[in-house]
PDB file of N, CA and C in Angstrom:
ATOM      1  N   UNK A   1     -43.238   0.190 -17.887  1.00  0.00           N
ATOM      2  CA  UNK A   1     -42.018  -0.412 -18.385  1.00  0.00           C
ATOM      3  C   UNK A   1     -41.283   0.594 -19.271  1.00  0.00           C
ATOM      4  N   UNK A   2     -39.825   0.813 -18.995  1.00  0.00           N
ATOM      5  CA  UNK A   2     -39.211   1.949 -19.697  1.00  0.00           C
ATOM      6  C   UNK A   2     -38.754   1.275 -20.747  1.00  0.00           C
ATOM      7  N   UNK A   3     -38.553   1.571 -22.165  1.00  0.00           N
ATOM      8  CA  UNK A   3     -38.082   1.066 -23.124  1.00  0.00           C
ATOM      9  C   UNK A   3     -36.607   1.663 -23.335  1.00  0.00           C
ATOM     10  N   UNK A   4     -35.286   0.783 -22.738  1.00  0.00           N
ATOM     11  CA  UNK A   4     -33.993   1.297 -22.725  1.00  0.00           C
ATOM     12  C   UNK A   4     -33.327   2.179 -24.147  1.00  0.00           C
ATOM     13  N   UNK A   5     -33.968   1.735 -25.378  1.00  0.00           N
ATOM     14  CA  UNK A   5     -33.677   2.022 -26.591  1.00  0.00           C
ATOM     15  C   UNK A   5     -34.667   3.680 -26.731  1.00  0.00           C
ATOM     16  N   UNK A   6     -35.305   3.965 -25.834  1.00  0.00           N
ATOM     17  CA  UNK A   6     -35.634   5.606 -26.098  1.00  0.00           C
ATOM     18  C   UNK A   6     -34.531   6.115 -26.055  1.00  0.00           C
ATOM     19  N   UNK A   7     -34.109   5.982 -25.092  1.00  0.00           N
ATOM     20  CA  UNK A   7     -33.137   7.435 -25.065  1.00  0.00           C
ATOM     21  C   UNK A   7     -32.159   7.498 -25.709  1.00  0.00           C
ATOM     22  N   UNK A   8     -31.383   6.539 -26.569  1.00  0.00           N
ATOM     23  CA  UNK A   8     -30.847   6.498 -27.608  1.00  0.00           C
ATOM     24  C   UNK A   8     -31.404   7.258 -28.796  1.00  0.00           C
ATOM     25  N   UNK A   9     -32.860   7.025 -28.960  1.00  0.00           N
ATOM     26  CA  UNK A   9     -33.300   7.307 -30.357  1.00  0.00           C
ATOM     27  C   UNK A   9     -33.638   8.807 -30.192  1.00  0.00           C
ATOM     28  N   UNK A  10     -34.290   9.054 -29.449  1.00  0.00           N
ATOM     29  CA  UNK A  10     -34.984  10.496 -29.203  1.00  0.00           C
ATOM     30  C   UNK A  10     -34.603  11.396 -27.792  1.00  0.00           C
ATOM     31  N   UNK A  11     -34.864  12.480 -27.957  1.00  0.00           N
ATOM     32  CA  UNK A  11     -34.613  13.358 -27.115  1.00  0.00           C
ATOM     33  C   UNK A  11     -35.923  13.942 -26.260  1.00  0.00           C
ATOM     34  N   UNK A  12     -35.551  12.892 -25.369  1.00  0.00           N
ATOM     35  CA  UNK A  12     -36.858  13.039 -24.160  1.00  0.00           C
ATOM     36  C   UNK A  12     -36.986  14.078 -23.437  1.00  0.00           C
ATOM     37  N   UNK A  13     -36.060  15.285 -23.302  1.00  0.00           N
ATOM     38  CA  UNK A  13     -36.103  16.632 -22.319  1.00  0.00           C
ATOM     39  C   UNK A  13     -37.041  16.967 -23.823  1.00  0.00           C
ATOM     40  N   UNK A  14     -36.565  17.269 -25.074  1.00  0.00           N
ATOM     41  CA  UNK A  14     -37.085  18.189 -25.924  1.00  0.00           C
ATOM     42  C   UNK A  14     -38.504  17.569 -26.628  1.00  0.00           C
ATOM     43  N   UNK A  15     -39.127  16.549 -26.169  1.00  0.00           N
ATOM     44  CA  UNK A  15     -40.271  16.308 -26.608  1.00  0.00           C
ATOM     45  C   UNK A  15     -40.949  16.788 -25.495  1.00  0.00           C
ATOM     46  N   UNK A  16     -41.200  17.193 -24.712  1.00  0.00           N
ATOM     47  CA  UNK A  16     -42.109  17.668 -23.619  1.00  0.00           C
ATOM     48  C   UNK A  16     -41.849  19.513 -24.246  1.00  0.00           C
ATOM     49  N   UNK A  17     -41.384  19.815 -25.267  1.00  0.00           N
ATOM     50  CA  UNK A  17     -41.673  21.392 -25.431  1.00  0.00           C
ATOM     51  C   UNK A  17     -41.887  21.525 -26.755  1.00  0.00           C
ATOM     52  N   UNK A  18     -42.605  20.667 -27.253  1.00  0.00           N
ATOM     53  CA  UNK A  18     -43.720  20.116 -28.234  1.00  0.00           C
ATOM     54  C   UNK A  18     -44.524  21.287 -27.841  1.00  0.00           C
ATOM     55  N   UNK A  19     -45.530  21.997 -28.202  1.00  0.00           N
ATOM     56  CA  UNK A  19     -46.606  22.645 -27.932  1.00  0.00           C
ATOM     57  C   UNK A  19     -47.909  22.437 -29.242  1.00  0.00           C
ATOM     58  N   UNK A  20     -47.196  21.818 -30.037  1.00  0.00           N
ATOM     59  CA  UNK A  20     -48.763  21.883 -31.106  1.00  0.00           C
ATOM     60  C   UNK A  20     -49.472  20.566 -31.129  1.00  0.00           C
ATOM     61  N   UNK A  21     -50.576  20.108 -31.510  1.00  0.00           N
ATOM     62  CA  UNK A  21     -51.281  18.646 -31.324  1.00  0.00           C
ATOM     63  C   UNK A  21     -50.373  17.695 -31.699  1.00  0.00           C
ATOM     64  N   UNK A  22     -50.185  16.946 -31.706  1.00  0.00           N
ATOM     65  CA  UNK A  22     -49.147  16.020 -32.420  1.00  0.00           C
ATOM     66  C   UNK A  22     -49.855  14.283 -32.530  1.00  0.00           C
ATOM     67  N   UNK A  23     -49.729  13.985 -33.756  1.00  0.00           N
ATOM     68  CA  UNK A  23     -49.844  12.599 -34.261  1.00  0.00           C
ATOM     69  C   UNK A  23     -49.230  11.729 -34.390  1.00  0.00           C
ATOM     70  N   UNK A  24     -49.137  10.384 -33.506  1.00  0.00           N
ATOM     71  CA  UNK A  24     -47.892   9.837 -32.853  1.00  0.00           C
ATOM     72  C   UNK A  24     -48.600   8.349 -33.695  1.00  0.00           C
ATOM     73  N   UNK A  25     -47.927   8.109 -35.288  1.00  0.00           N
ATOM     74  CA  UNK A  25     -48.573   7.171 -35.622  1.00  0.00           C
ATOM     75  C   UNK A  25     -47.351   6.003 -35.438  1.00  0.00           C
ATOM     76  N   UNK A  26     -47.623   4.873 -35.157  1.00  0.00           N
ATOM     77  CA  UNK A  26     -46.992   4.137 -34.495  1.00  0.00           C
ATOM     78  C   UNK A  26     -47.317   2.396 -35.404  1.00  0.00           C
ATOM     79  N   UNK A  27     -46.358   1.613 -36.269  1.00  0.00           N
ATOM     80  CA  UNK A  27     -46.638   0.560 -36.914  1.00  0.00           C
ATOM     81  C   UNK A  27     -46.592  -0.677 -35.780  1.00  0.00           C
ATOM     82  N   UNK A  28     -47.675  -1.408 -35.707  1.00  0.00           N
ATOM     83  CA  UNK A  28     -47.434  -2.364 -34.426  1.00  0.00           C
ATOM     84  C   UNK A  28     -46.875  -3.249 -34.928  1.00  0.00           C
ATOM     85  N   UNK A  29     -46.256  -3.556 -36.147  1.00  0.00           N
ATOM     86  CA  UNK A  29     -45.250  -4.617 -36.101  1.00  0.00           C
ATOM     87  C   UNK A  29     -43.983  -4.194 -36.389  1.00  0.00           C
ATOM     88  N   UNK A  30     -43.869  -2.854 -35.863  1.00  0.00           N
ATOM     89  CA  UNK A  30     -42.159  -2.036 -35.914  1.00  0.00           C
ATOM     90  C   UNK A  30     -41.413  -3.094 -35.353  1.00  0.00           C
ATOM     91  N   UNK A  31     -40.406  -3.270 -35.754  1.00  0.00           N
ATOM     92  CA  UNK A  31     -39.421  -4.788 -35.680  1.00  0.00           C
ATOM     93  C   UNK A  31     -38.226  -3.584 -34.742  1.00  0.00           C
ATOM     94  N   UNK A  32     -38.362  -2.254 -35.321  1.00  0.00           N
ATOM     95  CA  UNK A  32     -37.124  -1.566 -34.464  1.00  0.00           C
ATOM     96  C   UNK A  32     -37.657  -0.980 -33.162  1.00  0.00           C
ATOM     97  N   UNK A  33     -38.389  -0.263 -32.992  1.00  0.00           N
ATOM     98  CA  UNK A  33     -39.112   0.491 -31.722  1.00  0.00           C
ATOM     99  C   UNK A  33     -40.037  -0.420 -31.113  1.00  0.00           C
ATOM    100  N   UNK A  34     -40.032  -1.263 -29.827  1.00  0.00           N
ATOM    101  CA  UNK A  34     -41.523  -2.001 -29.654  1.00  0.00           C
ATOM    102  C   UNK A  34     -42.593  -0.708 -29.778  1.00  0.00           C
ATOM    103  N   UNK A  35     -43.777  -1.750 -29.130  1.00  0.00           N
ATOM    104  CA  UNK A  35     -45.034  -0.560 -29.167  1.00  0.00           C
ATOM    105  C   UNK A  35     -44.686   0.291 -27.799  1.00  0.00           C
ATOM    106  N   UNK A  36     -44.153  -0.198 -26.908  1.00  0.00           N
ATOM    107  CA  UNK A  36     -44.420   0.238 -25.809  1.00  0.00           C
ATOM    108  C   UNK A  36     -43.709   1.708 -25.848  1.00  0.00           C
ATOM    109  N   UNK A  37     -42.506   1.722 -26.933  1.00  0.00           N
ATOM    110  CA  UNK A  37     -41.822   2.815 -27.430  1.00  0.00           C
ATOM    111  C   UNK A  37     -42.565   4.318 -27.529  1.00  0.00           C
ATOM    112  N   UNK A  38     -44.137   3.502 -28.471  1.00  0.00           N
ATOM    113  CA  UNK A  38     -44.840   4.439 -28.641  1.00  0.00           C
ATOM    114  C   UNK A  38     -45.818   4.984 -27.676  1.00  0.00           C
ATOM    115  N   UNK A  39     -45.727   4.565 -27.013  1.00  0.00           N
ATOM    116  CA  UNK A  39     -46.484   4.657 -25.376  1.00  0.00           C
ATOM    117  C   UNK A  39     -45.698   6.077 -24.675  1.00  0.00           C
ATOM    118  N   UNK A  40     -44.375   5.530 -24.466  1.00  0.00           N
ATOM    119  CA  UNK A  40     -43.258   6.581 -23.445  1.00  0.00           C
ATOM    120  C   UNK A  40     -43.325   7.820 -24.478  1.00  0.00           C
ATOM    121  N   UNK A  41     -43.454   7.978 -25.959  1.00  0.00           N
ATOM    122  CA  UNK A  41     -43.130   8.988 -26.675  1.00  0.00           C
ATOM    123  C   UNK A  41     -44.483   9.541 -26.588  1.00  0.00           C
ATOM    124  N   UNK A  42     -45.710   9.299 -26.424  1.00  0.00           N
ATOM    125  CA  UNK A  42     -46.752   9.931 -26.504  1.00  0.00           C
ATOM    126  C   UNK A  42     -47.372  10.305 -24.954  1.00  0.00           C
ATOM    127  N   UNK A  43     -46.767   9.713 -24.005  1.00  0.00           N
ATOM    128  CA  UNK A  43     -46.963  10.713 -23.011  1.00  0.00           C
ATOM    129  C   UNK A  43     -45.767  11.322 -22.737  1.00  0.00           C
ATOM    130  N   UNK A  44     -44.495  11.475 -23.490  1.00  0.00           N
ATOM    131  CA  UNK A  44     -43.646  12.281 -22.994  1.00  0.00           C
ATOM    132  C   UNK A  44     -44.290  13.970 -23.800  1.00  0.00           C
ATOM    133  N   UNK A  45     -45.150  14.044 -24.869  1.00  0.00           N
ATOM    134  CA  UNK A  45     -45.371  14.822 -25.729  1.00  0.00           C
ATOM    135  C   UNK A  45     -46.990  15.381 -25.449  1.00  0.00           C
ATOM    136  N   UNK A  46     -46.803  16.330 -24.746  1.00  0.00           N
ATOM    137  CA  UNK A  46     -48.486  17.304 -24.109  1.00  0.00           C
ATOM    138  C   UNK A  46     -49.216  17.223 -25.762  1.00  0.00           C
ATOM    139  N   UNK A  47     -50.483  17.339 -25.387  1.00  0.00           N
ATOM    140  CA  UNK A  47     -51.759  17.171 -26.359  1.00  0.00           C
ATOM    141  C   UNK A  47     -51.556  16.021 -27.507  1.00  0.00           C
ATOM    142  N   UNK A  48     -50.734  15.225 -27.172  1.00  0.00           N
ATOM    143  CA  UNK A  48     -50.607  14.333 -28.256  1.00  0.00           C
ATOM    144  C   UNK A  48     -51.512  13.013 -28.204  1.00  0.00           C
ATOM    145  N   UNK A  49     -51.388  12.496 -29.585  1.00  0.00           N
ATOM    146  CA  UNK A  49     -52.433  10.848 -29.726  1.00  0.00           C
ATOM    147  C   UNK A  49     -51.691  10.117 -30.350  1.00  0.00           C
ATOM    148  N   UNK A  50     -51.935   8.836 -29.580  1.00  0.00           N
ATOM    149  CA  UNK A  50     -50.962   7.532 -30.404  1.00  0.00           C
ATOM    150  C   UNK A  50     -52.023   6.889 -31.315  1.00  0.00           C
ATOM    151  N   UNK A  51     -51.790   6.221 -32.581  1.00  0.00           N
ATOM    152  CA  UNK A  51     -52.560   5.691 -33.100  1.00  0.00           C
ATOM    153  C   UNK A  51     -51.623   4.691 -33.502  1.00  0.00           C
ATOM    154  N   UNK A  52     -51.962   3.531 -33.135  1.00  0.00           N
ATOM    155  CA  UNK A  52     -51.461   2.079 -33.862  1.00  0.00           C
ATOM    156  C   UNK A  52     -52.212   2.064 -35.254  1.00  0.00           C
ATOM    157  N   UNK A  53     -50.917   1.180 -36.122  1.00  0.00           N
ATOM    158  CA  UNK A  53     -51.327   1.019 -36.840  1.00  0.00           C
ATOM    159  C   UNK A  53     -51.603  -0.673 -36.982  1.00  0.00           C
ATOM    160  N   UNK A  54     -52.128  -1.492 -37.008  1.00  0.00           N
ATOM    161  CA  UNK A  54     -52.163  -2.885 -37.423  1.00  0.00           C
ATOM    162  C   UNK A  54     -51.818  -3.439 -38.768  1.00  0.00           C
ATOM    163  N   UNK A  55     -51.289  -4.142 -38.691  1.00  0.00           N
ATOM    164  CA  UNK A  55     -50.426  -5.096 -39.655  1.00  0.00           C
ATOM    165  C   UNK A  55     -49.302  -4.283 -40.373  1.00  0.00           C
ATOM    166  N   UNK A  56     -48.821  -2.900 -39.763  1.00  0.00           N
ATOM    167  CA  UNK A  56     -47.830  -2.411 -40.213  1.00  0.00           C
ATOM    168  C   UNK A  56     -46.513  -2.528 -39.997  1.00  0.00           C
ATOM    169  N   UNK A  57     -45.367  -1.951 -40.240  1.00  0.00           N
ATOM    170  CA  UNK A  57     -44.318  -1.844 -39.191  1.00  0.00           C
ATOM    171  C   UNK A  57     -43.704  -0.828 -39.456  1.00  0.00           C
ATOM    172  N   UNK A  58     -42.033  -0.410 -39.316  1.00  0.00           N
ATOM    173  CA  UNK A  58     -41.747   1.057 -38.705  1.00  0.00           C
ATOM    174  C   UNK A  58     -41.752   2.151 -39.902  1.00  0.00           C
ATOM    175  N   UNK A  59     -42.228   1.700 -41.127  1.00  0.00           N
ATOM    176  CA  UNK A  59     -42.008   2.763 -42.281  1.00  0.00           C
ATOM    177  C   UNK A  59     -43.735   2.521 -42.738  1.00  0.00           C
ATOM    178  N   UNK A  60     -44.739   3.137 -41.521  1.00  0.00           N
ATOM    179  CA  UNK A  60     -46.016   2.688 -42.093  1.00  0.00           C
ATOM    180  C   UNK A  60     -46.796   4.225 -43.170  1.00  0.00           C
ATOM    181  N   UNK A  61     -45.901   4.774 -43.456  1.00  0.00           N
ATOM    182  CA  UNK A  61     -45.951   5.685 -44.499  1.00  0.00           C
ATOM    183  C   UNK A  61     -45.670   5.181 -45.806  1.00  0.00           C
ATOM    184  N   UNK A  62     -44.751   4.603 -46.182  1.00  0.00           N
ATOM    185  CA  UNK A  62     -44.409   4.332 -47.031  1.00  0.00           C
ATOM    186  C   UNK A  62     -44.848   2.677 -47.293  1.00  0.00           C
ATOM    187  N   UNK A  63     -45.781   1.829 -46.083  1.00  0.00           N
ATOM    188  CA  UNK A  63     -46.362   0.209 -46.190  1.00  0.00           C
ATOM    189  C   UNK A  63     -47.780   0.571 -46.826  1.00  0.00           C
ATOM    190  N   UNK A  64     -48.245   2.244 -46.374  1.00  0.00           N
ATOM    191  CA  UNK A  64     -49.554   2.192 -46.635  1.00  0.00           C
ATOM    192  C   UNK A  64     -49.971   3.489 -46.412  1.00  0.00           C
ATOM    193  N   UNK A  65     -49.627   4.295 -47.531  1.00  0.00           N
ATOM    194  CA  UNK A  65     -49.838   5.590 -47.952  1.00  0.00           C
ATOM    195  C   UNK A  65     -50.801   6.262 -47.730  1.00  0.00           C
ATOM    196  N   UNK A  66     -52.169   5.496 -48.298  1.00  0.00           N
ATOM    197  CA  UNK A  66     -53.368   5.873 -48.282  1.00  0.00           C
ATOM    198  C   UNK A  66     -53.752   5.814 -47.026  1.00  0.00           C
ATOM    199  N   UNK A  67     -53.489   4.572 -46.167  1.00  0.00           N
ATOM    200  CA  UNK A  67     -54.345   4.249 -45.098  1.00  0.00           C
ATOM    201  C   UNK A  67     -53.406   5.844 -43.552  1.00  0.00           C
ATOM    202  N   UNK A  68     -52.486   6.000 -44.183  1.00  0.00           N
ATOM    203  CA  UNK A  68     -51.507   7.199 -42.904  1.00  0.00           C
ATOM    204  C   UNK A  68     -52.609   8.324 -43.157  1.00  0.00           C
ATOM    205  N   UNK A  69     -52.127   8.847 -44.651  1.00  0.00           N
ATOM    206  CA  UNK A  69     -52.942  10.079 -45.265  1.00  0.00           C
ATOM    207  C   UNK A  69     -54.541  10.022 -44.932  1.00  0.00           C
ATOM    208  N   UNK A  70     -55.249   9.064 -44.507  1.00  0.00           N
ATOM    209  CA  UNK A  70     -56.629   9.581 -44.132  1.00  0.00           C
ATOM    210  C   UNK A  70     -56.845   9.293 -42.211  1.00  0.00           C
ATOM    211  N   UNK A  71     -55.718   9.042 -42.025  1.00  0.00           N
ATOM    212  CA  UNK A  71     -55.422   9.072 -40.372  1.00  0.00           C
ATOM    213  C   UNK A  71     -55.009  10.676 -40.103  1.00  0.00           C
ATOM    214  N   UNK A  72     -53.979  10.815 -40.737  1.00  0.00           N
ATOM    215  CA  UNK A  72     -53.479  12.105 -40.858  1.00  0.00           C
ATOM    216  C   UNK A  72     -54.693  13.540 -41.086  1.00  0.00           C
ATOM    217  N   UNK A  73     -55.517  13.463 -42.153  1.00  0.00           N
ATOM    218  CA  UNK A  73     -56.447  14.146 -42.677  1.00  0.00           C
ATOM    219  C   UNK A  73     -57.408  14.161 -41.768  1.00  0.00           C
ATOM    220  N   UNK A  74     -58.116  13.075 -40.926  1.00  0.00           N
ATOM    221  CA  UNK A  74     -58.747  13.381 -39.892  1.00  0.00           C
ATOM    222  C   UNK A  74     -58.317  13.912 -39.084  1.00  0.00           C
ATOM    223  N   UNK A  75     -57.518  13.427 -37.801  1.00  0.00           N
ATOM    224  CA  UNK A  75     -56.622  14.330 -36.953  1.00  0.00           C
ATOM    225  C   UNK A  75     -56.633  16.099 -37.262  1.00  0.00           C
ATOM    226  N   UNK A  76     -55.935  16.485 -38.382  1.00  0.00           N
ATOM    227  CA  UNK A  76     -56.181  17.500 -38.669  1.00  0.00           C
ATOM    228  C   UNK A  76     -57.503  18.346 -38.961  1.00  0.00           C
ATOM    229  N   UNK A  77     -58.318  17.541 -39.008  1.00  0.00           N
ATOM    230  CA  UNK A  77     -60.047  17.963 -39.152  1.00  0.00           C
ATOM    231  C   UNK A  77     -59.839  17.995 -37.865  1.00  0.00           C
ATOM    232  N   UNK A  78     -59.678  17.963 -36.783  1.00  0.00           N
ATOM    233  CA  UNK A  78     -60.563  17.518 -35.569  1.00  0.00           C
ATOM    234  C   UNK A  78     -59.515  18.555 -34.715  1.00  0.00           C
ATOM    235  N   UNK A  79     -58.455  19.164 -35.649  1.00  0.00           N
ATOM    236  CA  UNK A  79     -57.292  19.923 -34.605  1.00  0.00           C
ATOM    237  C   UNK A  79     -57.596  21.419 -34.977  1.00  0.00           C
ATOM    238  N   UNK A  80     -58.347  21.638 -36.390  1.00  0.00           N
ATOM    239  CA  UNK A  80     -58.288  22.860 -37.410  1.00  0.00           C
ATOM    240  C   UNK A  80     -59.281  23.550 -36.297  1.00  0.00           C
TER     241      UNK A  80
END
């Protein structure tokens, strides 16, 4: 299922020339992007990982600081 609101938001030719690991954290109760959003953006993007977040939504940096930063901190253990 294509989510019509990608290609508005992002630039789908220039995410496929991504080349470094990439962390595709994704709030599952984003009220603006569905999830499925985060689906098309993480296979449009080589070596990348989606990680839902639960009970979040689209600013899950700023819903839950701590809980991004040790998502984030692993990933990067596991990319170093």
């Amino acid at each position: 299922m294509e989510d019509p609101n990608l290609s508005y938001a992002v630039f789908n030719d220039e995410l496929k020339l991504i080349s470094a690991p990439t962390l595709v954290l994704w709030g599952e109760k984003d009220s603006f992007f569905p999830a499925v959003t985060g689906h098309l953006v993480r296979r449009e993007i080589p070596d990348s990982r989606l990680e839902f977040l639960h009970g979040l939504g689209h600013s899950p940096q700023n819903e839950s600081p701590l809980r991004v930063m040790r998502i984030v901190k692993k990933f990067l253990k596991t990319k170093a």
